[in-house]
N, C-alpha and C. Protein backbone atom coordinates (compact mmCIF):
# COMPACT_ATOMS: atom_id res chain seq x y z
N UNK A 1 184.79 -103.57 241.05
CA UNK A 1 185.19 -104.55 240.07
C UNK A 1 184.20 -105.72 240.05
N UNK A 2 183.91 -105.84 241.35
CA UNK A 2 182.43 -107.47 241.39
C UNK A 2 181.72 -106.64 240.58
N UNK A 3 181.16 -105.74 241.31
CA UNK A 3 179.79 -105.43 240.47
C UNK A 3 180.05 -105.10 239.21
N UNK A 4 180.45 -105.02 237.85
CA UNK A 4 181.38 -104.55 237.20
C UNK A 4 180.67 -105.99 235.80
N UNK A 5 182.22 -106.97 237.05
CA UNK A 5 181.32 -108.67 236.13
C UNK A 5 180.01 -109.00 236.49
N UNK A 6 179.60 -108.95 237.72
CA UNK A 6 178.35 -109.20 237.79
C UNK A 6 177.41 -108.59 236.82
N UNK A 7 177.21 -107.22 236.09
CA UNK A 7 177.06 -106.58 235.12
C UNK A 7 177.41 -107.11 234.19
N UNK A 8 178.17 -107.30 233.57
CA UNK A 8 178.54 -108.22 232.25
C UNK A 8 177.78 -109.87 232.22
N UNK A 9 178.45 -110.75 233.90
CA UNK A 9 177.55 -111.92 233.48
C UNK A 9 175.90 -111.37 233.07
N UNK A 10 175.44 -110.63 234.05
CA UNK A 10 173.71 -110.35 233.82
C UNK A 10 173.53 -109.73 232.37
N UNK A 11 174.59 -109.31 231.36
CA UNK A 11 174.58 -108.78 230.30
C UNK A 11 174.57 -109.70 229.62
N UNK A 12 175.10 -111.07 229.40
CA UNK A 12 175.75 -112.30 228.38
C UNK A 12 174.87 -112.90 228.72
N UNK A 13 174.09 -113.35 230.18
CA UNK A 13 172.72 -114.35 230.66
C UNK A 13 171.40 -113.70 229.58
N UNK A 14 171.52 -112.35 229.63
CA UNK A 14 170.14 -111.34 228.86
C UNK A 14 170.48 -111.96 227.67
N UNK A 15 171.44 -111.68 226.96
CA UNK A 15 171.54 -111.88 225.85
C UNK A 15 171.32 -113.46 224.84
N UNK A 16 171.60 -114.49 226.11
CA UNK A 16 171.75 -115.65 225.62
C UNK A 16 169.97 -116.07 225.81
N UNK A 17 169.25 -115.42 226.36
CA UNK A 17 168.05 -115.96 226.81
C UNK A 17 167.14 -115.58 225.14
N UNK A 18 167.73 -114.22 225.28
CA UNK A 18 167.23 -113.27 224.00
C UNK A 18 167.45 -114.21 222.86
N UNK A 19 168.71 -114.79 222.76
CA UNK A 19 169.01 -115.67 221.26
C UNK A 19 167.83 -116.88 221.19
N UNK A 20 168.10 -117.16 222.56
CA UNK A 20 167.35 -118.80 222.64
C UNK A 20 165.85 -118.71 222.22
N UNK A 21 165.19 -117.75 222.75
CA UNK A 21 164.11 -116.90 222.34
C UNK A 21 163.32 -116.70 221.11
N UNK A 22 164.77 -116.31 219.96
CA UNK A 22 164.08 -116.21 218.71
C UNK A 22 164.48 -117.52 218.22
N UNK A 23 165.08 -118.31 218.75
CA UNK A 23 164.93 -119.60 217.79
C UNK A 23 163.90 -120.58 218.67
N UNK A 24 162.93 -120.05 219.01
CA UNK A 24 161.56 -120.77 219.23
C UNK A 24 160.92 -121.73 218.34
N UNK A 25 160.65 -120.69 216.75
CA UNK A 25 160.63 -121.31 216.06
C UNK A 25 161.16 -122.29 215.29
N UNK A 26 162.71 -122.49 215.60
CA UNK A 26 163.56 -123.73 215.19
C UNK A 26 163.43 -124.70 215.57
N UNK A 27 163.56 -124.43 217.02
CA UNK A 27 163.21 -126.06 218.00
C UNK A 27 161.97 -126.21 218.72
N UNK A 28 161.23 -125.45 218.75
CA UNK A 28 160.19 -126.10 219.60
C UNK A 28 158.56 -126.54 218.46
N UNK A 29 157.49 -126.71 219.27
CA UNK A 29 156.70 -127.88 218.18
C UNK A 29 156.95 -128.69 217.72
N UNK A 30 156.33 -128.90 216.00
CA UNK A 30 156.37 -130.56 215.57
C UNK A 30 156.86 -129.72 214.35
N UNK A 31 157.48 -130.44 213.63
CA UNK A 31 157.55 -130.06 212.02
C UNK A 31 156.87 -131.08 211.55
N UNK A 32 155.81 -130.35 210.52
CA UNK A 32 155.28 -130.98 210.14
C UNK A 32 155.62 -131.33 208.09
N UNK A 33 156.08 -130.31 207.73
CA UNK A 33 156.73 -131.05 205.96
C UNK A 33 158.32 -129.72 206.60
N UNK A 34 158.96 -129.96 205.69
CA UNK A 34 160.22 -129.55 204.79
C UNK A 34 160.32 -129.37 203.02
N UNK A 35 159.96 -128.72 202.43
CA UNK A 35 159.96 -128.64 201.38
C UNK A 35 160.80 -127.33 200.24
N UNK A 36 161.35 -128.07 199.11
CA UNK A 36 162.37 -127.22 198.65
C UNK A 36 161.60 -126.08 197.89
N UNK A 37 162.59 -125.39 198.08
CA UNK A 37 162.36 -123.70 197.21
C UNK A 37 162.42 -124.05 195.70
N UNK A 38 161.79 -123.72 194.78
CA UNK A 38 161.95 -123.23 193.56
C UNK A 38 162.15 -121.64 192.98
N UNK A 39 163.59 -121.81 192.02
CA UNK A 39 163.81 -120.14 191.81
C UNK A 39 162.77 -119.72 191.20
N UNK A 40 162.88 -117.83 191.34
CA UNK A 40 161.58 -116.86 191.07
C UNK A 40 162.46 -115.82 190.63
N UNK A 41 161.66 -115.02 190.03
CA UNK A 41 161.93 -113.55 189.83
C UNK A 41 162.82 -113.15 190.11
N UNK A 42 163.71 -112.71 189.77
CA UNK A 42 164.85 -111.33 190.40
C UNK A 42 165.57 -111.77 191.76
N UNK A 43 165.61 -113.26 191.85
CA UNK A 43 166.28 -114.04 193.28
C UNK A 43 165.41 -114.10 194.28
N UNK A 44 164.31 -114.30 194.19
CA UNK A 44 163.33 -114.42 195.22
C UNK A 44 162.87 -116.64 194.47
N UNK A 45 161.78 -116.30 194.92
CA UNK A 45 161.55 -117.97 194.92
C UNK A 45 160.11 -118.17 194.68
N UNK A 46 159.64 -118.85 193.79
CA UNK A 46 158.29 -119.52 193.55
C UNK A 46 157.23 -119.20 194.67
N UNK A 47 155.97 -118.98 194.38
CA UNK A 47 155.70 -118.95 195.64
C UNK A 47 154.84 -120.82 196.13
N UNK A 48 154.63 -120.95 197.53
CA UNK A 48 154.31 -122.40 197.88
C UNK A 48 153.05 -121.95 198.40
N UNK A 49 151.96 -123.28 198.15
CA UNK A 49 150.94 -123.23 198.61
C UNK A 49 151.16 -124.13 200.15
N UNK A 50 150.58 -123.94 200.91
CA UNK A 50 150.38 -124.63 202.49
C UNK A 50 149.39 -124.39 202.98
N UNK A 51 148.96 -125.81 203.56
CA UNK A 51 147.84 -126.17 203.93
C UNK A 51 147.65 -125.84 205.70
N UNK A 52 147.16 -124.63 206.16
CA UNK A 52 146.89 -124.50 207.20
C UNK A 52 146.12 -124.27 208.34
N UNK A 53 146.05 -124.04 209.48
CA UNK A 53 144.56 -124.66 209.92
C UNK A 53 144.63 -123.98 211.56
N UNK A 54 143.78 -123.74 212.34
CA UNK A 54 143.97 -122.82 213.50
C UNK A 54 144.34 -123.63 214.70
N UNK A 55 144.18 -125.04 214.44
CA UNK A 55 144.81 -126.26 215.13
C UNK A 55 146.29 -126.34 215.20
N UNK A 56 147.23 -125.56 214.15
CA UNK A 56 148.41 -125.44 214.43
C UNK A 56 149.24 -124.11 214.96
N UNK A 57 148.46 -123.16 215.49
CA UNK A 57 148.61 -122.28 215.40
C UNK A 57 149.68 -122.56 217.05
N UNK A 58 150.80 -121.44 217.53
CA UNK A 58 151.53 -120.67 216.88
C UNK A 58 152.08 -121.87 215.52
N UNK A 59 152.38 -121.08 214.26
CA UNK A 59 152.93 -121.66 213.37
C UNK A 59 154.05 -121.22 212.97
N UNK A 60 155.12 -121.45 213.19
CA UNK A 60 156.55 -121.00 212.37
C UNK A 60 156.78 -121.56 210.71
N UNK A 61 157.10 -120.79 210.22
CA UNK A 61 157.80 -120.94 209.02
C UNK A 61 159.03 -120.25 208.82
N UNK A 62 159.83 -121.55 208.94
CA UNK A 62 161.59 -121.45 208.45
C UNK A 62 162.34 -121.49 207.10
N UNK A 63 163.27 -120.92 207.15
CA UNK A 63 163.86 -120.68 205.66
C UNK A 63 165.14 -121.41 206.07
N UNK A 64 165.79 -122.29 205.34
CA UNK A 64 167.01 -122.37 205.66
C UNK A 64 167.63 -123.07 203.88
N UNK A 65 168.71 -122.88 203.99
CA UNK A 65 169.46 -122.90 202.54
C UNK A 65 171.02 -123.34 202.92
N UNK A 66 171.99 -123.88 202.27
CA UNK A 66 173.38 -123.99 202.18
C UNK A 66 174.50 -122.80 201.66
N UNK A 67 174.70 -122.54 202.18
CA UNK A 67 176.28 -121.39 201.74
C UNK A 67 177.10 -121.84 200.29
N UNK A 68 177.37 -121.70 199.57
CA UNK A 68 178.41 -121.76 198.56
C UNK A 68 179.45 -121.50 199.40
N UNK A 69 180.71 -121.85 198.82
CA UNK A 69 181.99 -121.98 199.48
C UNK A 69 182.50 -120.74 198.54
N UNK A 70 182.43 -119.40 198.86
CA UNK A 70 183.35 -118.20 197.73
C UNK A 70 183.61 -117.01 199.08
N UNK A 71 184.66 -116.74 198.95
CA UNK A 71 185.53 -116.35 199.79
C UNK A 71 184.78 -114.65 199.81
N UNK A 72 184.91 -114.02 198.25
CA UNK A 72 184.39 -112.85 197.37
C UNK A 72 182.40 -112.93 198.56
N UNK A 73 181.80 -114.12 198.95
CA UNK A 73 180.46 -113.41 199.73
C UNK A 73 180.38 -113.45 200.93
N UNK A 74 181.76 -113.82 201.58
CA UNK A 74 181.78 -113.86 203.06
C UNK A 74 181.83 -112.38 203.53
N UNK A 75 180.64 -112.17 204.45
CA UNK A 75 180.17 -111.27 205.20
C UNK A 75 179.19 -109.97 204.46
N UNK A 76 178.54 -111.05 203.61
CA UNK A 76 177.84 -110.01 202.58
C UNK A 76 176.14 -110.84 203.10
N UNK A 77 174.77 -110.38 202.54
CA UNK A 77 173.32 -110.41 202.91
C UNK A 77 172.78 -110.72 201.95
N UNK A 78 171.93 -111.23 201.95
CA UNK A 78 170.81 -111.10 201.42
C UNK A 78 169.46 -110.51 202.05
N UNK A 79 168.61 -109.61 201.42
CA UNK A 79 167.43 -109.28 202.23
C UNK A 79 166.19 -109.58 201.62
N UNK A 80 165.26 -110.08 202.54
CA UNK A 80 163.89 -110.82 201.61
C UNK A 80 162.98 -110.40 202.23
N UNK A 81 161.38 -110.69 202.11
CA UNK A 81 160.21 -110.31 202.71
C UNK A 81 159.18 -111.66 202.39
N UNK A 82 159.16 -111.98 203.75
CA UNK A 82 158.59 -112.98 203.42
C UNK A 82 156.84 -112.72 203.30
N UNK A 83 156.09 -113.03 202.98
CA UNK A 83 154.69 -112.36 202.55
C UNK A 83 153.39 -114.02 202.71
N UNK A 84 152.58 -114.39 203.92
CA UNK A 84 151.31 -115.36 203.62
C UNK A 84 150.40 -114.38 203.00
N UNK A 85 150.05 -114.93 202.76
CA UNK A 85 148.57 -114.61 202.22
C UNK A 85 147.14 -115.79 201.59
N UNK A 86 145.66 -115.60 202.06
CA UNK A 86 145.34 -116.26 202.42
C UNK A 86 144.21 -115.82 201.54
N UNK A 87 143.14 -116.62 200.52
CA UNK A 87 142.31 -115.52 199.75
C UNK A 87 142.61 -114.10 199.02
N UNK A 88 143.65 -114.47 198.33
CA UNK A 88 144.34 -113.42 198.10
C UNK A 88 144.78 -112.21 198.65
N UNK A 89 144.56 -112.06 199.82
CA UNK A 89 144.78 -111.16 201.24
C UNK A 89 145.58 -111.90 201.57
N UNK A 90 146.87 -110.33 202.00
CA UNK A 90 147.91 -110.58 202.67
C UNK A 90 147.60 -110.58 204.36
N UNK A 91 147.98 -111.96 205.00
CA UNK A 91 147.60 -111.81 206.52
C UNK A 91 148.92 -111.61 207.52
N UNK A 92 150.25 -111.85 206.83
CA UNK A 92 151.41 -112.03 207.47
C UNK A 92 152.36 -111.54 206.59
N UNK A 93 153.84 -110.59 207.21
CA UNK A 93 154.73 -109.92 206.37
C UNK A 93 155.58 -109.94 207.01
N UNK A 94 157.04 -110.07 206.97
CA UNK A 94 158.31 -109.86 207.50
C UNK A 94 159.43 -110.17 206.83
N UNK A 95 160.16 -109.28 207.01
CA UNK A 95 161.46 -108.74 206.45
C UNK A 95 162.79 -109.75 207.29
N UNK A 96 163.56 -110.24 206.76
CA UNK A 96 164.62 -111.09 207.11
C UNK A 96 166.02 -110.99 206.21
N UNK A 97 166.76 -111.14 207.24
CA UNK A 97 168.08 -111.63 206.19
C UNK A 97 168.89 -112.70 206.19
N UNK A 98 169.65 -113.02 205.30
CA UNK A 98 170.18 -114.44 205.55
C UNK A 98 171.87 -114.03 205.05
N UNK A 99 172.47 -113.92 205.96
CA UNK A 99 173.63 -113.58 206.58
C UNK A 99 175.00 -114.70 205.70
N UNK A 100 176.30 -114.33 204.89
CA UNK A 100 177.37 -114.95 205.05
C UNK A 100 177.81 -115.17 206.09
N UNK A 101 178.85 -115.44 206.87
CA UNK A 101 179.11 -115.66 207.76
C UNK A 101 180.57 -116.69 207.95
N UNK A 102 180.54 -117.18 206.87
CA UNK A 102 181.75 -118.41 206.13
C UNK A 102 182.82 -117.68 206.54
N UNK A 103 183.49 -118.66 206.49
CA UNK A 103 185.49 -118.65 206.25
C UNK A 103 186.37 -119.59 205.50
N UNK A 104 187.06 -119.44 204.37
CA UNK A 104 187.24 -120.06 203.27
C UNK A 104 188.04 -120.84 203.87
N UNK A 105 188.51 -121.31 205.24
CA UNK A 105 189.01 -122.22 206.15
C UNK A 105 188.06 -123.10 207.00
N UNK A 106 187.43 -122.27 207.08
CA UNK A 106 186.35 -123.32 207.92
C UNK A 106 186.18 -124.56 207.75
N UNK A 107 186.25 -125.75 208.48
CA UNK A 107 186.62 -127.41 208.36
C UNK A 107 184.96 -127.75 207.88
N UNK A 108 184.94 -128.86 207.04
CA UNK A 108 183.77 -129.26 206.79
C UNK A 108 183.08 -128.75 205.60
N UNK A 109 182.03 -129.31 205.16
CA UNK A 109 181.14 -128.96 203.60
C UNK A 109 181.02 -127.59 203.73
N UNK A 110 179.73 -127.98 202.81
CA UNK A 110 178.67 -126.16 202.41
C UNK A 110 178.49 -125.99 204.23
N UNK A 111 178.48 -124.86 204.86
CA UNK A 111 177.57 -124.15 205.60
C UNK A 111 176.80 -124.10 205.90
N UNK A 112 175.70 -124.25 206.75
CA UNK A 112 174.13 -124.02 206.14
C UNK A 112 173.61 -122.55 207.62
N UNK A 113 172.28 -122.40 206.78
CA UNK A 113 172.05 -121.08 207.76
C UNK A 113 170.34 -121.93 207.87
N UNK A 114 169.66 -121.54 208.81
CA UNK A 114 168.32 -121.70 209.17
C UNK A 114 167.57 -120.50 210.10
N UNK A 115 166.49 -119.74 209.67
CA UNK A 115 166.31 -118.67 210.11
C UNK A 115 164.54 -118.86 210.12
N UNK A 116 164.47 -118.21 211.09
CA UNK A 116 162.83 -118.16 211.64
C UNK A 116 162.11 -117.18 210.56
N UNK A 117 161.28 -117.04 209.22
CA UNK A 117 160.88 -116.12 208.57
C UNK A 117 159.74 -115.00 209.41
N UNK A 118 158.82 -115.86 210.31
CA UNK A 118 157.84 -115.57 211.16
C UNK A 118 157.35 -116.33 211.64
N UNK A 119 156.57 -116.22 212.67
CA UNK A 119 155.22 -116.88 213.68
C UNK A 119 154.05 -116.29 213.29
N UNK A 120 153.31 -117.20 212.76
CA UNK A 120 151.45 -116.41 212.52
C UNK A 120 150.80 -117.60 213.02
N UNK A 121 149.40 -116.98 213.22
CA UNK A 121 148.27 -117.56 214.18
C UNK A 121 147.25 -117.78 212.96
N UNK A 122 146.61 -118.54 212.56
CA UNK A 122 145.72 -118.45 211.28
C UNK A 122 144.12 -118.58 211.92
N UNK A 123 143.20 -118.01 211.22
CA UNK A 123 141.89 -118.12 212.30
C UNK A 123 140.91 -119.46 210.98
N UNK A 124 141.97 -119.79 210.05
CA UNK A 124 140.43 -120.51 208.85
C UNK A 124 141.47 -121.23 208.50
N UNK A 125 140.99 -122.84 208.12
CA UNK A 125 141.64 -123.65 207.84
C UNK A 125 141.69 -123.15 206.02
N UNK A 126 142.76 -123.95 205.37
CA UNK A 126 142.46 -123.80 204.30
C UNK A 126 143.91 -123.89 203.60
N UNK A 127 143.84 -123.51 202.31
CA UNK A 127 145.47 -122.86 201.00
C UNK A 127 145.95 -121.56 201.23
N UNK A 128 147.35 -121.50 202.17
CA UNK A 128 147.80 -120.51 202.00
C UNK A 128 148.81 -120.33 201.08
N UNK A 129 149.24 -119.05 200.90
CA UNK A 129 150.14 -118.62 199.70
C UNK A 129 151.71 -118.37 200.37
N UNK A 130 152.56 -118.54 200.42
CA UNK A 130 153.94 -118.09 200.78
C UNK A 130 154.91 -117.50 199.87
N UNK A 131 155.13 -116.53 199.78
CA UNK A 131 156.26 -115.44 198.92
C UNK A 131 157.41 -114.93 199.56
N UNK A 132 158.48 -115.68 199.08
CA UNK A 132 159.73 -115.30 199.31
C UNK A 132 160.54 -114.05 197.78
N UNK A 133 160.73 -112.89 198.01
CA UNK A 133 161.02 -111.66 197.22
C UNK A 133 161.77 -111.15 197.86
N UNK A 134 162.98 -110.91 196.70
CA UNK A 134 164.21 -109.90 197.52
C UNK A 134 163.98 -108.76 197.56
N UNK A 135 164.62 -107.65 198.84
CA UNK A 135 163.99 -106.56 198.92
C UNK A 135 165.75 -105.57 198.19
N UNK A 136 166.71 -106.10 198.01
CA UNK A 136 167.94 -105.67 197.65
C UNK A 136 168.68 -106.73 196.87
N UNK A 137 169.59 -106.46 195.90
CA UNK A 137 169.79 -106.99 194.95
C UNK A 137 170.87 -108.29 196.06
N UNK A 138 170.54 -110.00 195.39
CA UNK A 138 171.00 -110.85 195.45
C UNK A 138 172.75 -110.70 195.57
N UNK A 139 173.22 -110.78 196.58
CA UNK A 139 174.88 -110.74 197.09
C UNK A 139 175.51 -112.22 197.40
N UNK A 140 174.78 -112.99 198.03
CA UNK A 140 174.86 -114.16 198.49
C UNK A 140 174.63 -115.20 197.90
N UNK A 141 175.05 -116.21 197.20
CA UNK A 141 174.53 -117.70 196.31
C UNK A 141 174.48 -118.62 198.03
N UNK A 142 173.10 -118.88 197.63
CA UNK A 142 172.53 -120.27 198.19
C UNK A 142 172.14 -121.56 197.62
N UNK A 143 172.27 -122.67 198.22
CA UNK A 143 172.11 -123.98 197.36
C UNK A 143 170.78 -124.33 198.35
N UNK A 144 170.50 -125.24 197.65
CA UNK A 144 169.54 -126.21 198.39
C UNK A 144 168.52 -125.30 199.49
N UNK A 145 167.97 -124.00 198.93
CA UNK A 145 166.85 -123.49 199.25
C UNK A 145 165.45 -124.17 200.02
N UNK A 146 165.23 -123.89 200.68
CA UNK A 146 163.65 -124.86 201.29
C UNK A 146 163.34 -123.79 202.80
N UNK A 147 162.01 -124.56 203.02
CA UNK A 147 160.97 -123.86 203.65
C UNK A 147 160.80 -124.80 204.69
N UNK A 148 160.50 -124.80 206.15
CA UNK A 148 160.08 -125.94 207.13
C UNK A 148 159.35 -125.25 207.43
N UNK A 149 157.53 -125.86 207.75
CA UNK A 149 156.70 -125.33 208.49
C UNK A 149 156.26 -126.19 209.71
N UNK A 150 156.90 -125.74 210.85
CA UNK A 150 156.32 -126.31 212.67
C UNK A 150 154.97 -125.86 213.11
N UNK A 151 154.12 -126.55 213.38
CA UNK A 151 153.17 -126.00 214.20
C UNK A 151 153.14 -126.50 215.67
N UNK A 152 152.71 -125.89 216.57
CA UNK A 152 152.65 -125.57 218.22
C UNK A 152 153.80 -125.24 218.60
N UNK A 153 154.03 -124.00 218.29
CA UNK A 153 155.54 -124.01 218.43
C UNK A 153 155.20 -122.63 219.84
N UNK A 154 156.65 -122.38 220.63
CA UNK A 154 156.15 -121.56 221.57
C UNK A 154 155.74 -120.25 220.84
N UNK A 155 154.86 -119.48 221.01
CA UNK A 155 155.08 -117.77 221.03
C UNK A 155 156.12 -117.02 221.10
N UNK A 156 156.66 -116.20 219.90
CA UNK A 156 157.59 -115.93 219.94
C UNK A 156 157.75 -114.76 221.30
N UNK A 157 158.58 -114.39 221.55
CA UNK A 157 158.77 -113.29 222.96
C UNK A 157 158.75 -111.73 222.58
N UNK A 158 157.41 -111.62 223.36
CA UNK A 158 157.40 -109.76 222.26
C UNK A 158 157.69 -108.77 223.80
């Protein structure tokens, strides 16, 4: 029976290290802007130019947005791909989702979600491109869309 919980605590310690882990990019470094999303295409979003440089490298870029309060998208997705690209070359790609999660009880405003899109290393200062595109049809209404980009942030844990 010890060894049993001891197994479980060492299961919930793994796991909590694992969470803390991918939100590297949330809390650690500097943020350096916050800037809002403009709508795009088919529920994806404008794309943003950013100014980046090998001095900030690891670099996170975060997505985070507000929940609508509708009962009808609790526990429903959205799925996106987030896409840099740099000289019209794509240098960075990843796939994310941004999760309901609400309860039409839940105390307090809108919701909000904040999610790590990726970590890239850039080797040339310069204008990069950022593309947010849904990869499955829009389920989820978000308000107040925006982008945070941190630089020196830790390495994410591979």
């Amino acid at each position: 029976m010890l060894r049993l919980a001891r197994s479980a605590f060492g299961l919930i310690l793994l796991a909590g290290m694992l969470l803390l882990g991918a939100c590297d990019g949330l809390f650690t470094g500097t943020q350096v802007v916050r800037f809002p999303l403009a709508p795009g295409a088919g529920g994806g979003y404008a794309p943003v130019k950013l100014a980046l440089g090998p001095e900030m490298n690891p670099i996170a870029l975060n997505f985070a947005a507000e929940y609508t309060i509708n009962p009808a998208e609790s526990g429903q997705w959205n799925a996106y791909v987030a896409v840099l690209t740099f000289q019209g070359k794509a240098i960075a790609s990843n796939q994310f989702n941004i999760n309901n999660a609400t309860s039409p009880d839940a105390p307090g405003g809108a919701p909000s979600v904040a999610h790590t899109m990726m970590q890239v290393e850039v080797a040339e200062t310069g204008d990069y491109e950022l593309r947010i595109s849904p990869t499955a049809p829009i389920r989820v209404t978000l308000a107040n869309p925006n982008v945070e980009l941190r630089r020196n942030v830790r390495p994410a844990a591979r």
